[in-house]
Protein backbone atom coordinates (compact mmCIF):
# COMPACT_ATOMS: atom_id res chain seq x y z
CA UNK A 1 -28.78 -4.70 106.52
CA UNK A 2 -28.86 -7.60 104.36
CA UNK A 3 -27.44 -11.13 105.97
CA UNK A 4 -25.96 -13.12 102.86
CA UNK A 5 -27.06 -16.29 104.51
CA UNK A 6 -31.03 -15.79 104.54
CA UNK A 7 -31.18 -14.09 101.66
CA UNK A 8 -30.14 -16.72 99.84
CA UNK A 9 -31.68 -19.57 101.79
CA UNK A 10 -34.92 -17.46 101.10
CA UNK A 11 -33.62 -17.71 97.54
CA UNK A 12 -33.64 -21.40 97.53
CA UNK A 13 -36.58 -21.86 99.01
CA UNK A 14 -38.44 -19.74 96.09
CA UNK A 15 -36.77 -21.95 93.55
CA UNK A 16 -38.17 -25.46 95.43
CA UNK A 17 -41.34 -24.28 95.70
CA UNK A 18 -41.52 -23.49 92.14
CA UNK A 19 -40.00 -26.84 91.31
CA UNK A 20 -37.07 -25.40 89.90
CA UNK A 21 -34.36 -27.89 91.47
CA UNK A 22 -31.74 -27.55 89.86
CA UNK A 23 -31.35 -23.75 90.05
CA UNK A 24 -32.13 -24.65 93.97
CA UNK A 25 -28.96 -26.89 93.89
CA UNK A 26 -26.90 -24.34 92.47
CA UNK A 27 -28.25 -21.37 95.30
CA UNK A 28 -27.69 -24.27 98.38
CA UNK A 29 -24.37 -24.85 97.20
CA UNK A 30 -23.88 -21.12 97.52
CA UNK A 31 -25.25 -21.33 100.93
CA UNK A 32 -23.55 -23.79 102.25
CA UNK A 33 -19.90 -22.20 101.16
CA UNK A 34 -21.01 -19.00 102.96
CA UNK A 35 -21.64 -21.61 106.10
CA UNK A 36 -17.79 -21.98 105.29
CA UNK A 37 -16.33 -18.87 105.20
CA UNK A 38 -17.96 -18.05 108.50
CA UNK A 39 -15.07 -20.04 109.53
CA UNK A 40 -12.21 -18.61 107.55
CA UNK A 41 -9.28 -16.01 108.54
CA UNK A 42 -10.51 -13.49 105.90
CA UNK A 43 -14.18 -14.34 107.31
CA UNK A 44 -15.06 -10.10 106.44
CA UNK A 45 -13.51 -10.05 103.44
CA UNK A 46 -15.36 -13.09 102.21
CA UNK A 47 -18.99 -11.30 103.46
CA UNK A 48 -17.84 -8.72 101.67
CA UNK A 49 -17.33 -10.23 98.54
CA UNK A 50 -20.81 -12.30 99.09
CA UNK A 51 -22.63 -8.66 99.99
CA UNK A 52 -21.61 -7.62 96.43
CA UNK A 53 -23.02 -10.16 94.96
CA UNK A 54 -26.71 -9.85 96.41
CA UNK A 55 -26.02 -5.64 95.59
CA UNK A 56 -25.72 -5.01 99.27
CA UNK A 57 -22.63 -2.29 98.63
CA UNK A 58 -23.09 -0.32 102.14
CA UNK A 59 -23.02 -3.56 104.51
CA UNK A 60 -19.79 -4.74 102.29
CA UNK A 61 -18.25 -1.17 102.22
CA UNK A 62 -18.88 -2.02 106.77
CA UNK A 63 -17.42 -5.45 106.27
CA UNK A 64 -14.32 -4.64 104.10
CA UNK A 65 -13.59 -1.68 106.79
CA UNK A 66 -13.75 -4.20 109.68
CA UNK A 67 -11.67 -6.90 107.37
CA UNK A 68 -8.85 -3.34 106.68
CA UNK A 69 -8.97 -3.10 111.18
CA UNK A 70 -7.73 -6.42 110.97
CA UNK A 71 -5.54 -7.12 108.00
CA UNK A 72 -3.78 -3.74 107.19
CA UNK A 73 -1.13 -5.43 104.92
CA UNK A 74 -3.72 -6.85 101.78
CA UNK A 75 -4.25 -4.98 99.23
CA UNK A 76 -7.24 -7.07 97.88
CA UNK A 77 -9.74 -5.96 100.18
CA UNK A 78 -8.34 -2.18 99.49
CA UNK A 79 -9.46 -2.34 95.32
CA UNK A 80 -12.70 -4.20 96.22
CA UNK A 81 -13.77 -1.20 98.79
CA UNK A 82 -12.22 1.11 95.96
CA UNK A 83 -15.04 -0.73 93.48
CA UNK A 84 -17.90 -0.58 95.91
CA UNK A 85 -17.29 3.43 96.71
CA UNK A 86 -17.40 3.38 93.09
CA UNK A 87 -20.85 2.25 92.87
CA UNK A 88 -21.91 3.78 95.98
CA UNK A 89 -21.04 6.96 93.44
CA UNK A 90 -18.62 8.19 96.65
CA UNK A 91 -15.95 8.57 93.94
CA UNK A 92 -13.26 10.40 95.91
CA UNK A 93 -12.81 7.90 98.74
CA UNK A 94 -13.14 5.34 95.74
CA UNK A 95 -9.95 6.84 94.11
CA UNK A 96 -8.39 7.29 97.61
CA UNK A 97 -8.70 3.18 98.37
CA UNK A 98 -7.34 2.65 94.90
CA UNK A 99 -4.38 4.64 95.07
CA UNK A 100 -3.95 2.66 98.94
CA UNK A 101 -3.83 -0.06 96.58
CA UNK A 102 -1.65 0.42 94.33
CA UNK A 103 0.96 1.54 97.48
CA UNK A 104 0.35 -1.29 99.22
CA UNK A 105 0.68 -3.41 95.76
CA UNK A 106 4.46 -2.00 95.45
CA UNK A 107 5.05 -2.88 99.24
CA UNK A 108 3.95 -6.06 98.90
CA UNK A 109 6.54 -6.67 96.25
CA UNK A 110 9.56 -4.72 97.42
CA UNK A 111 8.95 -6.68 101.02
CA UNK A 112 9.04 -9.76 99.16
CA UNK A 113 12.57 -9.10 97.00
CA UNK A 114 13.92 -7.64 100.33
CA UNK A 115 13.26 -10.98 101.65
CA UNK A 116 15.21 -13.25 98.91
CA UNK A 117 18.26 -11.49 100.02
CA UNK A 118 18.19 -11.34 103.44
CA UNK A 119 17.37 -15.12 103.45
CA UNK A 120 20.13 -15.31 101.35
CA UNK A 121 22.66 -13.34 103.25
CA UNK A 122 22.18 -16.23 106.43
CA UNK A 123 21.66 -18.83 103.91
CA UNK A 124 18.23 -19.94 104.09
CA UNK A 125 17.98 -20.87 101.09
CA UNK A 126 14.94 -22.75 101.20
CA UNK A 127 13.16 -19.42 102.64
CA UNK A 128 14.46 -17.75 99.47
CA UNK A 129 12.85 -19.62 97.36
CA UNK A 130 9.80 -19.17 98.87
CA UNK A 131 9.60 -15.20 98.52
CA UNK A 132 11.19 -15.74 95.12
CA UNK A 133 8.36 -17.77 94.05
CA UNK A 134 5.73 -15.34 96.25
CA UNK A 135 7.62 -12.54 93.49
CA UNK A 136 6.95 -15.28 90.50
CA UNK A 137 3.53 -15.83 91.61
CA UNK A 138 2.39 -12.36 92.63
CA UNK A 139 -0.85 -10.86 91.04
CA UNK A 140 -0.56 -7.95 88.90
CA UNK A 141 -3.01 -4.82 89.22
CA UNK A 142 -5.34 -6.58 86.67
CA UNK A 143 -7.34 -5.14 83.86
CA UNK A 144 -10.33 -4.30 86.68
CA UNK A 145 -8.54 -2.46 88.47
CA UNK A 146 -7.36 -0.20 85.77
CA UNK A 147 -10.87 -0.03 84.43
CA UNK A 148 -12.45 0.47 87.79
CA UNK A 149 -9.69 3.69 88.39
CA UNK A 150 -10.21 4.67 85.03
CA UNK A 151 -14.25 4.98 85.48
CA UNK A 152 -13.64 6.53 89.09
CA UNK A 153 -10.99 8.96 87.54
CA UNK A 154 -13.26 9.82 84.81
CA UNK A 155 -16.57 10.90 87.27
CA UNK A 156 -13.72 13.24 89.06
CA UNK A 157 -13.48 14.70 85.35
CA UNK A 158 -9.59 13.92 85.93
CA UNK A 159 -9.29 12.85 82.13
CA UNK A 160 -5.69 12.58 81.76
CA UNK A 161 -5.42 10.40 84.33
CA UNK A 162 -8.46 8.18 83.57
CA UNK A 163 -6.88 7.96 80.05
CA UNK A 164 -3.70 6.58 81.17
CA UNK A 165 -5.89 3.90 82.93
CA UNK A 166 -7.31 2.40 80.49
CA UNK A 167 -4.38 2.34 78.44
CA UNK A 168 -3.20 0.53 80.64
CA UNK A 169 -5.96 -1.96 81.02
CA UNK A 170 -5.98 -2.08 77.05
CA UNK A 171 -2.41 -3.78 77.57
CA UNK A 172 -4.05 -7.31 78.42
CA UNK A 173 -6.76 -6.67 76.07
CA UNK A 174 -6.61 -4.33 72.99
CA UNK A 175 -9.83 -4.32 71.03
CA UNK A 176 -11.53 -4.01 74.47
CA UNK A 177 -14.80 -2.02 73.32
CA UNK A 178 -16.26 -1.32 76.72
CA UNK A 179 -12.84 0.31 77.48
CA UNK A 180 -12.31 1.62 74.12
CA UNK A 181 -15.70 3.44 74.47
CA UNK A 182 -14.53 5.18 78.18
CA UNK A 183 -11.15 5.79 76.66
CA UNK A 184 -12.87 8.05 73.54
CA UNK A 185 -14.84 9.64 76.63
CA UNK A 186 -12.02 10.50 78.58
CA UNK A 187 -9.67 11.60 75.13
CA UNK A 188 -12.48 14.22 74.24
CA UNK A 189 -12.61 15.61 78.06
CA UNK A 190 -8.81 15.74 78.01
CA UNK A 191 -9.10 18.16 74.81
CA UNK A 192 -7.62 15.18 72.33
CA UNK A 193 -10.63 15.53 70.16
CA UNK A 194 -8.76 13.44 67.20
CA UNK A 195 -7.94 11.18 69.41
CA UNK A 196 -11.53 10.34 70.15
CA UNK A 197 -12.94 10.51 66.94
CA UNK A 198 -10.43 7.66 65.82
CA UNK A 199 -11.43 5.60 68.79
CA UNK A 200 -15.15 5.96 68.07
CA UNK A 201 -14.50 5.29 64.20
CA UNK A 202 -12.97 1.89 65.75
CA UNK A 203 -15.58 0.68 67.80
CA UNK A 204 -18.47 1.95 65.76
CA UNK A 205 -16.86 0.03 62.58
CA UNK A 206 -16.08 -3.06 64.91
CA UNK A 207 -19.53 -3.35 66.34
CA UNK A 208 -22.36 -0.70 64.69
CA UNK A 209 -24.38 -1.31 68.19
CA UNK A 210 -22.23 1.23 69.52
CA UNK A 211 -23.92 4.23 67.38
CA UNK A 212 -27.32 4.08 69.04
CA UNK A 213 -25.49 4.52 72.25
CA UNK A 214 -23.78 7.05 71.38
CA UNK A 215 -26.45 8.76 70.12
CA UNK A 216 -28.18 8.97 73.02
CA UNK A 217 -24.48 9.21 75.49
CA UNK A 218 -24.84 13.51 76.90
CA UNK A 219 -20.82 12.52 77.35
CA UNK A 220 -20.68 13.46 73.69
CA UNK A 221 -23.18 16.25 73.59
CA UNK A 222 -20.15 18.76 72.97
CA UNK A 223 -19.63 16.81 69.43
CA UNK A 224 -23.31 15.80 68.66
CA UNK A 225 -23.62 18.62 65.67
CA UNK A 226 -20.32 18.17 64.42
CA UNK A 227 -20.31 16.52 61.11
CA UNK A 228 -17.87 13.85 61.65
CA UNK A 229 -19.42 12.70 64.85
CA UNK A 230 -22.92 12.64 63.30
CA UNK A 231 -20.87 10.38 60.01
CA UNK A 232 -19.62 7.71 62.45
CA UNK A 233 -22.91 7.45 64.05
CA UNK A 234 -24.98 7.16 60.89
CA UNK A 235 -27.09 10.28 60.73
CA UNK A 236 -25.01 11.04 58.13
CA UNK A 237 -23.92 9.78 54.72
CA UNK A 238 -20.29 10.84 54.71
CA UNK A 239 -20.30 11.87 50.77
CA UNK A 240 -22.35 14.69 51.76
């Protein structure tokens, strides 16, 4: 088990002894806000969040279970412990805490509009506006969370579904190339071979960087002789 707190005090101590100060600053500064959240409501959420960040994914996966014990109603805490069963490669509890997620999400909400009319129906008005603005201000399930689903949906070799993921996360962002790149992955597993080969066209165009990795991607072994695969990744002259 890794404590967040020594490592990087141990961290900051490496960086004065090697007289790099102002990198030491920057890792105290750290320190001292995890000194912080020790004191917080969310206190295992925040360790969880600080665990990721050092790569310690089983003690956060521990912490954001404790954090779910005490706060059942957040759905935060439920996508990060989706992420870090991602990339503890346990990828069907991974899609299970996402899809707790996305419930609790839609709960979240509906409790919230139920709220501007009750308020409303005894004419606390003032308590209306509150869950009307909690409505205004609520956070969407963001372009991560798509992606993350997406990636976990694709490892399950459920294409369809990771397909309709990242079209969704392409929403916020279009010309996205790392999704564009999972989306071709998950269009050629779902049979939508077209499909893919326009996608790869795209992002091999946009940024030629992407051939060598495809190149070398066993995702696309199924395609690798075919002649328009072997065009768009330039083993190929296409007049031939």
């Amino acid at each position: 088990m890794t404590d967040p707190k020594k490592y990087w005090e141990m961290k900051a101590n490496v960086l004065k002894k090697g007289k790099k100060f102002e990198d030491a600053i920057k890792i105290v500064d750290k320190f001292q806000r995890l000194k912080k959240d020790e004191k917080v409501e969310d206190f295992w959420h925040k360790r969880a969040i600080h665990c990721c960040e050092i790569g310690d994914y089983e003690e956060a996966k521990d912490a954001l279970i404790k954090d779910l014990e005490i706060n059942q109603k957040r759905y935060e805490p439920l996508i990060l412990l989706g992420k870090i069963l991602y990339e503890l490669k346990e990828y069907e509890e991974s899609l299970e805490y996402f899809n707790k997620a996305s419930e609790e999400h839609s709960r979240a909400h509906l409790r919230n509009i139920q709220k501007i009319g009750q308020m409303k129906n005894v004419h606390k008005f003032e308590e209306a506006v509150k869950y009307s603005d909690l409505v205004y201000h609520e956070k969407t399930l963001d372009y991560t969370y798509w992606h993350y689903r997406g990636m976990t949906l694709l490892k399950l070799k459920k294409f369809i579904e990771a397909s309709s993921c990242f079209k969704t996360a392409l929403e916020t962002d279009q010309d996205n190339p790392r999704i564009l790149y999972v989306l071709a992955k998950s269009e050629l597993g779902a049979g939508n071979k077209e499909k893919a080969f326009e996608i790869l066209e795209k992002i091999c165009s946009t940024n030629p960087s992407n051939k060598g990795k495809l190149r070398i991607d066993r995702d696309f072994d199924q395609i690798a002789e075919e002649k328009r695969f072997r065009v768009i990744i330039g083993l190929l002259n296409p007049k031939l």
